[in-house]
Protein backbone atom coordinates (compact mmCIF):
# COMPACT_ATOMS: atom_id res chain seq x y z
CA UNK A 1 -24.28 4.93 -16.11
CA UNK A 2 -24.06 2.82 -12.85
CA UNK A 3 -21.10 0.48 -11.68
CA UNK A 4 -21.87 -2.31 -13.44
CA UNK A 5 -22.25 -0.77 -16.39
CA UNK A 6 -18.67 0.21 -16.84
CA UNK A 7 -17.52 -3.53 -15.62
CA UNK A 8 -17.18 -5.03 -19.40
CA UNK A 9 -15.58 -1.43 -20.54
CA UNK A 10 -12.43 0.30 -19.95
CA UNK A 11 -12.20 2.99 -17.29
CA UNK A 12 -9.69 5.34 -18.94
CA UNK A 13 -9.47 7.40 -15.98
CA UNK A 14 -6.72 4.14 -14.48
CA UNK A 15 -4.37 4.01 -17.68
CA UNK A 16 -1.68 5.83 -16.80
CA UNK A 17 0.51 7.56 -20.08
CA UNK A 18 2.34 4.51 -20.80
CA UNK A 19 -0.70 2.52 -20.93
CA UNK A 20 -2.88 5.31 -22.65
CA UNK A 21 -0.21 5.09 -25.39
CA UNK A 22 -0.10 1.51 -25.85
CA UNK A 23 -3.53 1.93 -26.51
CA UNK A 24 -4.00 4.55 -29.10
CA UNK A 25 -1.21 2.47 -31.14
CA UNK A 26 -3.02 -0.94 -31.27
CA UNK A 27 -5.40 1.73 -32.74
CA UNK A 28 -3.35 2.62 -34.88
CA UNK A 29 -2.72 6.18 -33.49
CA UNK A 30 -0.11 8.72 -33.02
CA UNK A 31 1.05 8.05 -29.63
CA UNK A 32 0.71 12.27 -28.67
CA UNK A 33 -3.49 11.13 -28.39
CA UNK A 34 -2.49 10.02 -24.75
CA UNK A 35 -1.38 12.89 -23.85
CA UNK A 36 -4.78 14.73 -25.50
CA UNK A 37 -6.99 12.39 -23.39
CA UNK A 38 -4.95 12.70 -20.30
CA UNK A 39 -5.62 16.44 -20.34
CA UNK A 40 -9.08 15.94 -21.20
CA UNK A 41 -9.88 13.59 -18.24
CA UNK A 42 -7.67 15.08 -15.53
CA UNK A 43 -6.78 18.67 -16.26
CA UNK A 44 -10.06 19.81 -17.83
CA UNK A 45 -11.92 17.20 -15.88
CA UNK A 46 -14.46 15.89 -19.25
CA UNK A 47 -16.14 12.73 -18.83
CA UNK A 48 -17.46 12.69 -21.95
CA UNK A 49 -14.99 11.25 -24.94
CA UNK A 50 -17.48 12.98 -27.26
CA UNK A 51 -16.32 16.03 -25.50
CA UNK A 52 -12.78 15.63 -26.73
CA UNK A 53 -12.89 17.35 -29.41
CA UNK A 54 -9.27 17.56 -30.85
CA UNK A 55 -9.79 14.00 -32.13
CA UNK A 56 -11.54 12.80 -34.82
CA UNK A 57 -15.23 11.79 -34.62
CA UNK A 58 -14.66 8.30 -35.32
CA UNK A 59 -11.58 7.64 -33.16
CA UNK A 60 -14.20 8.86 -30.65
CA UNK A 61 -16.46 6.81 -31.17
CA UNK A 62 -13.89 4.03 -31.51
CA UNK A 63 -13.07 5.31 -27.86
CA UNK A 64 -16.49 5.06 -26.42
CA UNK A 65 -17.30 1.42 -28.29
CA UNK A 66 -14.21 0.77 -25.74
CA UNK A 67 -14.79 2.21 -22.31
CA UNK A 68 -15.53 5.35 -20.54
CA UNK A 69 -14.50 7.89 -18.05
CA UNK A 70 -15.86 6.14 -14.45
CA UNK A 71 -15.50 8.48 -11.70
CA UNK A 72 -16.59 6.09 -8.57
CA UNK A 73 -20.05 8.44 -7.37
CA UNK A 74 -20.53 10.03 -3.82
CA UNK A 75 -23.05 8.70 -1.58
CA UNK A 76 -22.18 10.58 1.61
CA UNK A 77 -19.77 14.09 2.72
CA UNK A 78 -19.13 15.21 6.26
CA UNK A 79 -17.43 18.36 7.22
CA UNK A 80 -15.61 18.34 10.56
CA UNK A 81 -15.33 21.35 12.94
CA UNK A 82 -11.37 21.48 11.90
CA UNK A 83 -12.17 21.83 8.35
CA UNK A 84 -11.28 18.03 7.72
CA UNK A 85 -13.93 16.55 4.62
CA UNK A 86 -14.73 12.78 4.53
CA UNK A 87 -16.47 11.32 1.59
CA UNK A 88 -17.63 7.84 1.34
CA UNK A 89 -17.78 6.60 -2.22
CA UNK A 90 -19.47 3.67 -3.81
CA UNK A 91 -16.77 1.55 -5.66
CA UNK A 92 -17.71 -1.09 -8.25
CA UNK A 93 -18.08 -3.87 -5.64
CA UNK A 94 -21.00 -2.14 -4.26
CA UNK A 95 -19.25 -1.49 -1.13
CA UNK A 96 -18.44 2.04 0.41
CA UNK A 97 -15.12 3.37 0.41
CA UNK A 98 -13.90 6.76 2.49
CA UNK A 99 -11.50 9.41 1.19
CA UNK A 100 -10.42 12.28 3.70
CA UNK A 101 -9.33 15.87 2.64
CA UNK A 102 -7.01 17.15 5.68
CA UNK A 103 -6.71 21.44 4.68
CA UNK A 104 -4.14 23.53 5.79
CA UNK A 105 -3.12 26.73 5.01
CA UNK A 106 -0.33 26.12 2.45
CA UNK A 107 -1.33 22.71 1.39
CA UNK A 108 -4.31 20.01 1.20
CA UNK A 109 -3.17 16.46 1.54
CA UNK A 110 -5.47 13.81 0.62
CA UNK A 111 -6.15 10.83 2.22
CA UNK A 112 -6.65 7.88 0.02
CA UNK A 113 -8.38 4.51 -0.05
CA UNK A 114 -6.46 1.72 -2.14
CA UNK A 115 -9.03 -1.52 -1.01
CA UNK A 116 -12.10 -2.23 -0.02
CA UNK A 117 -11.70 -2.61 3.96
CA UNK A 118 -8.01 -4.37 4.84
CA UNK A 119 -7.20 -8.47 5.38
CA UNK A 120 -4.02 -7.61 7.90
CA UNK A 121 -6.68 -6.85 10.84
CA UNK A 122 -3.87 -4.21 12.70
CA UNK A 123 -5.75 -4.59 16.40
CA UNK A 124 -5.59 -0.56 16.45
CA UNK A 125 -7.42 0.24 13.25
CA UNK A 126 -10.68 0.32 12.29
CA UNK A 127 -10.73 -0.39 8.76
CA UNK A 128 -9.16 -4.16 9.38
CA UNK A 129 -12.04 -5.39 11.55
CA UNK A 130 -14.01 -5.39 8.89
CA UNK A 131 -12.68 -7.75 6.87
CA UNK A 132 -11.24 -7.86 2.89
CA UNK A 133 -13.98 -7.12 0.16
CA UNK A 134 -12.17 -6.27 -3.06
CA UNK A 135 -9.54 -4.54 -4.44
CA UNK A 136 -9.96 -0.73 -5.82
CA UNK A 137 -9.03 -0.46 -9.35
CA UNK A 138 -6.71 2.48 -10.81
CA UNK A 139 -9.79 4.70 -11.68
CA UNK A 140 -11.44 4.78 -8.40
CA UNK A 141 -7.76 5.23 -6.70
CA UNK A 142 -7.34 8.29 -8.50
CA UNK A 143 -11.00 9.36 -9.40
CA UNK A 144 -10.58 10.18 -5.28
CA UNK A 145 -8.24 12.76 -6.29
CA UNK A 146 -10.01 14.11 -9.45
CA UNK A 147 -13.30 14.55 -7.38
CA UNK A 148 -12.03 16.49 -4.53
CA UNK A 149 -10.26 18.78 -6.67
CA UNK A 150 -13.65 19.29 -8.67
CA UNK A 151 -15.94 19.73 -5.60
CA UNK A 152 -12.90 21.99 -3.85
CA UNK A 153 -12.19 24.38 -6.60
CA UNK A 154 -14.30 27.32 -5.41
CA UNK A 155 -13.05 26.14 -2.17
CA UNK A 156 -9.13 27.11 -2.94
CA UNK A 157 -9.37 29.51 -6.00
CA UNK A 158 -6.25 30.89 -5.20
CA UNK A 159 -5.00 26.92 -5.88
CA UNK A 160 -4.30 25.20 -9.34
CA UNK A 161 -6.20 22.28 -7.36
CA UNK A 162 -7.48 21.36 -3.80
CA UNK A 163 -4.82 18.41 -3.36
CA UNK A 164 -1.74 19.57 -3.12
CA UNK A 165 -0.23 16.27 -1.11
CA UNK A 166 -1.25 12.41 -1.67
CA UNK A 167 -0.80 10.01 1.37
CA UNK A 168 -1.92 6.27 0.57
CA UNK A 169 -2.75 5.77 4.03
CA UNK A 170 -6.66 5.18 3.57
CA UNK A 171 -8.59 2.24 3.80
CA UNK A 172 -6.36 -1.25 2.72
CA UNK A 173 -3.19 -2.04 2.52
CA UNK A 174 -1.59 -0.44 -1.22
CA UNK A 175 0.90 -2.97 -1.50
CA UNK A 176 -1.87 -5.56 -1.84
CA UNK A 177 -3.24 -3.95 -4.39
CA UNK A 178 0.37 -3.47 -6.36
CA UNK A 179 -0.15 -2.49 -9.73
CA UNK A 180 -3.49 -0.38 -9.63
CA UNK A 181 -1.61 1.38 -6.48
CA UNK A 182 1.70 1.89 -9.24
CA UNK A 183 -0.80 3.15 -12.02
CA UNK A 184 -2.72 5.37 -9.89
CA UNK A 185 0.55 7.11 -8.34
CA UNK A 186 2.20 7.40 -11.82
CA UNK A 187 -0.68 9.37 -13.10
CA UNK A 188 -0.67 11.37 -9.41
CA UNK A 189 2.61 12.58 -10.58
CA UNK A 190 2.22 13.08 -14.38
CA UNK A 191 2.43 16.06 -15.47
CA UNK A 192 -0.29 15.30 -17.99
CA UNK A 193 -2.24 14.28 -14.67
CA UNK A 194 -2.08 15.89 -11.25
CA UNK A 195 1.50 16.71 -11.54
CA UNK A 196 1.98 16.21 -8.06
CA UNK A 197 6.06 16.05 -6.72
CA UNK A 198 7.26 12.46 -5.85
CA UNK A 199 7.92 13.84 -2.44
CA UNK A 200 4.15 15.01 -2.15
CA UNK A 201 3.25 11.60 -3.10
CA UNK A 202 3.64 8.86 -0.34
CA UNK A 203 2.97 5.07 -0.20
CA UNK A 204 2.06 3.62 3.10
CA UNK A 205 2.53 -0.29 3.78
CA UNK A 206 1.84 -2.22 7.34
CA UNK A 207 5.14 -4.34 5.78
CA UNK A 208 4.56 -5.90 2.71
CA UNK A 209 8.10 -6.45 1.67
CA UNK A 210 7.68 -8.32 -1.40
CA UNK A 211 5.96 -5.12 -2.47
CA UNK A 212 8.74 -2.56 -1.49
CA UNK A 213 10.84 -4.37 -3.26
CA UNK A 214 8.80 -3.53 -6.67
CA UNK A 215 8.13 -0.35 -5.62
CA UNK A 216 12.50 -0.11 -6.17
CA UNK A 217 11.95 -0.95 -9.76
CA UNK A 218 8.61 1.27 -9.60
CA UNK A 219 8.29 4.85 -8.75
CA UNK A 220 10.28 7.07 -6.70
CA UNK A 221 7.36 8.28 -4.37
CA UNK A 222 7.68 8.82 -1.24
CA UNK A 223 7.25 5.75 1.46
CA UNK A 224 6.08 5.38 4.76
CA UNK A 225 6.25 2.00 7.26
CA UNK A 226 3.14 1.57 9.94
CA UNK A 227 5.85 0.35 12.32
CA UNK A 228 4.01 0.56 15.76
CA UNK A 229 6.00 -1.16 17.96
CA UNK A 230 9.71 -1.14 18.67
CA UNK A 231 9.91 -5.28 19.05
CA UNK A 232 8.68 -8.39 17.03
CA UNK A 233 7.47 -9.57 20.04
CA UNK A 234 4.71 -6.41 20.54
CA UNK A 235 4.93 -5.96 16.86
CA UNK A 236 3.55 -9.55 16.07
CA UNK A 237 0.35 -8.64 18.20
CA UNK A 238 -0.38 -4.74 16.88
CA UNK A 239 0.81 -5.80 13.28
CA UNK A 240 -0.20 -9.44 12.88
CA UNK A 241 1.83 -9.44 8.99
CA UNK A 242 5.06 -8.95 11.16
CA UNK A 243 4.42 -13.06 11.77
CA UNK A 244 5.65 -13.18 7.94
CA UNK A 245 7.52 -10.26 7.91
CA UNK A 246 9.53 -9.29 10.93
CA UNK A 247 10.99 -6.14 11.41
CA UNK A 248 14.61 -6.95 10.57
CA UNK A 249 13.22 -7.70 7.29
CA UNK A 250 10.91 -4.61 7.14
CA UNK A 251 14.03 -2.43 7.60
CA UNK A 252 16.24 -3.99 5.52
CA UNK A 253 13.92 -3.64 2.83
CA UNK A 254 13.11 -0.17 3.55
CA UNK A 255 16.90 0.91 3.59
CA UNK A 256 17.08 -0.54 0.17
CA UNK A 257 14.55 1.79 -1.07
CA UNK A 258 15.20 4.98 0.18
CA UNK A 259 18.90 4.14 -0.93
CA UNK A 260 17.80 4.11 -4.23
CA UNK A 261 15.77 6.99 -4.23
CA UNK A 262 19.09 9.21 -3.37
CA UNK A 263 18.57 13.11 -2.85
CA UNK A 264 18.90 12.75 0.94
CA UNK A 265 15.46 11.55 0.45
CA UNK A 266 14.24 10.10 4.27
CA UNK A 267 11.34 7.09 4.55
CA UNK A 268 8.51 8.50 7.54
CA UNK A 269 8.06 5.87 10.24
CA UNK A 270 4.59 5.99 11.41
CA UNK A 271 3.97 4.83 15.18
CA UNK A 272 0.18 4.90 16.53
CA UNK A 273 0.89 5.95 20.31
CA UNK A 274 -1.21 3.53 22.68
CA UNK A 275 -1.31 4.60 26.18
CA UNK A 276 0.17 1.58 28.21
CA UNK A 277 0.81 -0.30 25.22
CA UNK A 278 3.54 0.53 23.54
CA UNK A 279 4.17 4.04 25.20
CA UNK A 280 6.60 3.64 28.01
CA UNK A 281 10.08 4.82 28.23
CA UNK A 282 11.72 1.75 27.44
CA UNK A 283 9.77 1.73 23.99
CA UNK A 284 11.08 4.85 23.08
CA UNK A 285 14.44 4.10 23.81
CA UNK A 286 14.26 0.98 21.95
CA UNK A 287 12.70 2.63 18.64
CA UNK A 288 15.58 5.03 19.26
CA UNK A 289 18.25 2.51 18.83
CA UNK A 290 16.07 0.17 16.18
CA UNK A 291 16.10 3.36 13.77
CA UNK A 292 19.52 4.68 14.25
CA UNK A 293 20.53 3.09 10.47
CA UNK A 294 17.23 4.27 8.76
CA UNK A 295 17.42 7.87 7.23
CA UNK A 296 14.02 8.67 8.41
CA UNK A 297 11.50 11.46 10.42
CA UNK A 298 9.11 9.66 13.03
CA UNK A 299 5.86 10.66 13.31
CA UNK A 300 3.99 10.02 16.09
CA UNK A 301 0.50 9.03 15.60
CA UNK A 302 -1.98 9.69 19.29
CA UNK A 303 -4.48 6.26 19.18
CA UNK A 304 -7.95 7.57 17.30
CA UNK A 305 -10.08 5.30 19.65
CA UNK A 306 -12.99 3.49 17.97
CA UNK A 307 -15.62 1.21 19.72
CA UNK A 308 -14.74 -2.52 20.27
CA UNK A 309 -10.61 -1.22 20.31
CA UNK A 310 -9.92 -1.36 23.77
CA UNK A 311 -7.33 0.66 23.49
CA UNK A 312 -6.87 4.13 25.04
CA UNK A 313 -4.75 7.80 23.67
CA UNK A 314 -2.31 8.38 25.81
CA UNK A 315 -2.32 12.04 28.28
CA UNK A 316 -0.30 14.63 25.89
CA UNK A 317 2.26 15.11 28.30
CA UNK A 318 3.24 11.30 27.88
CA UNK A 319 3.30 11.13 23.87
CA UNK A 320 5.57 14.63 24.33
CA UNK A 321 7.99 12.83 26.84
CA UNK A 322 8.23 10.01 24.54
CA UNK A 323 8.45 12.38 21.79
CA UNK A 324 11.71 14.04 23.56
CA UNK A 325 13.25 10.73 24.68
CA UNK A 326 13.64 10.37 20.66
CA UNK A 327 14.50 13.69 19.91
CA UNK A 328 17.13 13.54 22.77
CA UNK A 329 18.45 10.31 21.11
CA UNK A 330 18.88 12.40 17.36
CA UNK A 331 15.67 11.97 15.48
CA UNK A 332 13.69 14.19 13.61
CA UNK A 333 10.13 13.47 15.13
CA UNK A 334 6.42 15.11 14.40
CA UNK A 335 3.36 14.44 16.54
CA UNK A 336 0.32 14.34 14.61
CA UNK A 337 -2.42 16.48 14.84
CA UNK A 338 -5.82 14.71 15.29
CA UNK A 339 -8.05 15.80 12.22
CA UNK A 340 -11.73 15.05 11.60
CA UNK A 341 -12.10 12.73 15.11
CA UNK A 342 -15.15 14.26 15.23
CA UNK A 343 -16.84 12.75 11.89
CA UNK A 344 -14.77 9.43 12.08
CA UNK A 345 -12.05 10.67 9.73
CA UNK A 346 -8.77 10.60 11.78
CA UNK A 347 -6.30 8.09 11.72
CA UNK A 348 -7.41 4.51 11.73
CA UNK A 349 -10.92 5.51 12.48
CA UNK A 350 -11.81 4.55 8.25
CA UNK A 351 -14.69 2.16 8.09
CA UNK A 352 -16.73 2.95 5.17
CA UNK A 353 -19.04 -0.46 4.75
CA UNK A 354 -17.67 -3.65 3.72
CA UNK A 355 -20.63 -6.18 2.32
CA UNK A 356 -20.38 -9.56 1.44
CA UNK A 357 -17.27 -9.77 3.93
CA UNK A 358 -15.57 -13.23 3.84
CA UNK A 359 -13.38 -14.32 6.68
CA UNK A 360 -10.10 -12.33 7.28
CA UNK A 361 -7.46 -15.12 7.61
CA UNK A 362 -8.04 -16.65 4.38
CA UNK A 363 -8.57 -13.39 2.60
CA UNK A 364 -5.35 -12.45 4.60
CA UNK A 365 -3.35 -15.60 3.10
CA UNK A 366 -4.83 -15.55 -0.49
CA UNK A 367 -3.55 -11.81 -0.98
CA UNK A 368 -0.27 -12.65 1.01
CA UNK A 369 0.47 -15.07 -1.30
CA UNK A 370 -0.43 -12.71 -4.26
CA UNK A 371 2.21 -10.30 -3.14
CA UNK A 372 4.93 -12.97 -3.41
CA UNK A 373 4.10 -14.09 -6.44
């Protein structure tokens, strides 16, 4: 079965449980057959709804009349030297995606794609000089998932699965791409899924505000802000959605989140570390100040250069002293190890291959305006 094939059919992989069940009663069914086929497809990993075999022959074939089970195939894997796994995946648009498996020895987090290359063109990152293509849907969001804990299991036998962490930091922007981003992390966290913990799980947005504030009446994942840059003024020219979206508003909006989510629960501040750019000691003692009000950890991303960036990483001794200027001023704050630099897999360094690009502005203010809506 290729792509197109399963365009005019269901992929049951995206329905989460509350969809599954909606489902199986315009069928006519008990609403427990979600949770059979949830098993099926993402604990016993079956493709096949002929293979599920504790329902009835014809509600199968009912079931395959409908859809299918689309896992998004694998064109390309790279190994790095650190361990680090990239694999670029063909989604439905015909374009390549990447997903990146970061291992460690208590935990694998998963990096993972949400849209096909990004519209908010972040000068530091790869992924948004390529343009907008499409959104992902549900199934190929978390088919990512499913597949790496297929072609891992030998890998981690010692593991119930491979991916043990979720970060929805890959290619796109997952507030853009709202509600197969909400499906894909409910089933993430289903038991009947990957039964991954809401902390484990985290949602990373450039600033789409309009979409944190779904995300309140949404999940209870854990969220991350691609802040950058202590200033609207330096912010507006790293982060070109701060235009529409300043910083004041960011925060506010953040605030409002992780004071719902209660439990002492933090929000991570990401900050890519560009050596003369937005490095210096003043910077640091501004972030300081800006995130005083935020229960959050800061962690501090060294620049993943790419060609055409211009951008450099800054020496290690100057991300540390920035690093301790923070600390010194009471935050909790991580540097990031670079992972996978070597096969293009670190932060911001996502490319896969966009086709049939159209021009970023106006795919930019067509999706902006979707997010408001």
């Amino acid at each position: 079965m290729t792509a197109d094939d399963t365009k005019e059919f269901i992929n049951f992989l995206g329905l989460d449980r509350a969809q599954l069940t909606a489902l199986f009663l315009e069928l006519g069914e008990k609403p427990y057959r979600a949770e059979q086929m949830m098993k099926w497809m993402h604990h016993r990993q079956v493709s096949d709804v002929d293979d599920m075999t504790d329902m009835s022959k014809k509600l199968r074939a009912t079931l395959s009349e409908m859809g299918s089970v689309y896992e998004a195939p694998v064109e390309e894997s790279f190994e790095s030297v650190d361990g680090t796994r990239k694999w670029l995946i063909r989604a439905a648009s015909g374009s390549l995606v990447e997903t990146v498996f970061i291992p460690e020895s208590s935990r694998g987090t998963l990096c993972v794609s949400s849209q096909v290359g990004c519209a908010l063109d972040c000068s530091f990152c790869s992924t948004g000089k390529q343009g907008f293509n499409s959104n992902l849907t549900a199934g190929e969001i978390v088919g990512q998932v499913r597949m790496v804990n297929r072609l891992l299991a030998d890998v981690y036998p010692e593991r119930a699965q491979a991916v043990t962490n979720v970060v929805m930091m890959g290619m796109g922007e997952p507030l853009l791409n709202f509600d197969n981003v909400a499906s894909a992390v409910d089933i993430m966290m289903d038991d009947l899924g990957y039964g991954i913990s809401k902390r484990k799980v985290t949602i990373s947005t450039a600033g789409v505000v309009p979409g944190i504030e779904k995300l309140i009446e949404t999940t209870d994942c854990s969220l991350a802000l691609s802040l950058h840059a202590p200033n609207d003024a330096l912010r507006d020219e790293l982060v070109p959605i701060n235009r529409r979206y300043n910083i004041e508003t960011l925060l506010d909006a953040a605030r409002r989140y992780v004071g719902n989510l209660g439990d002492k629960r933090t929000i991570t501040v990401e900050y890519t570390v560009i050596d003369k750019v937005n490095d210096q000691p003043e910077h640091a003692e501004e972030l300081a100040i800006l995130l005083k009000s935020l229960p959050c950890k800061i962690n501090l991303i060294p620049f993943n250069p790419f060609p055409g960036s211009g951008y450099r990483r800054p020496a290690s001794i100057n991300i540390r002293r920035f690093q301790d200027r923070l600390v010194r001023a009471g935050h909790s704050v991580t540097v990031r190890t670079t992972r996978g630099e070597d096969i293009e897999a670190a932060c911001g360094q996502l490319r896969g291959q966009v086709v049939d690009k159209t021009r970023r502005q106006e795919q930019y203010r067509m999706i902006a305006s979707e997010a408001e809506a």
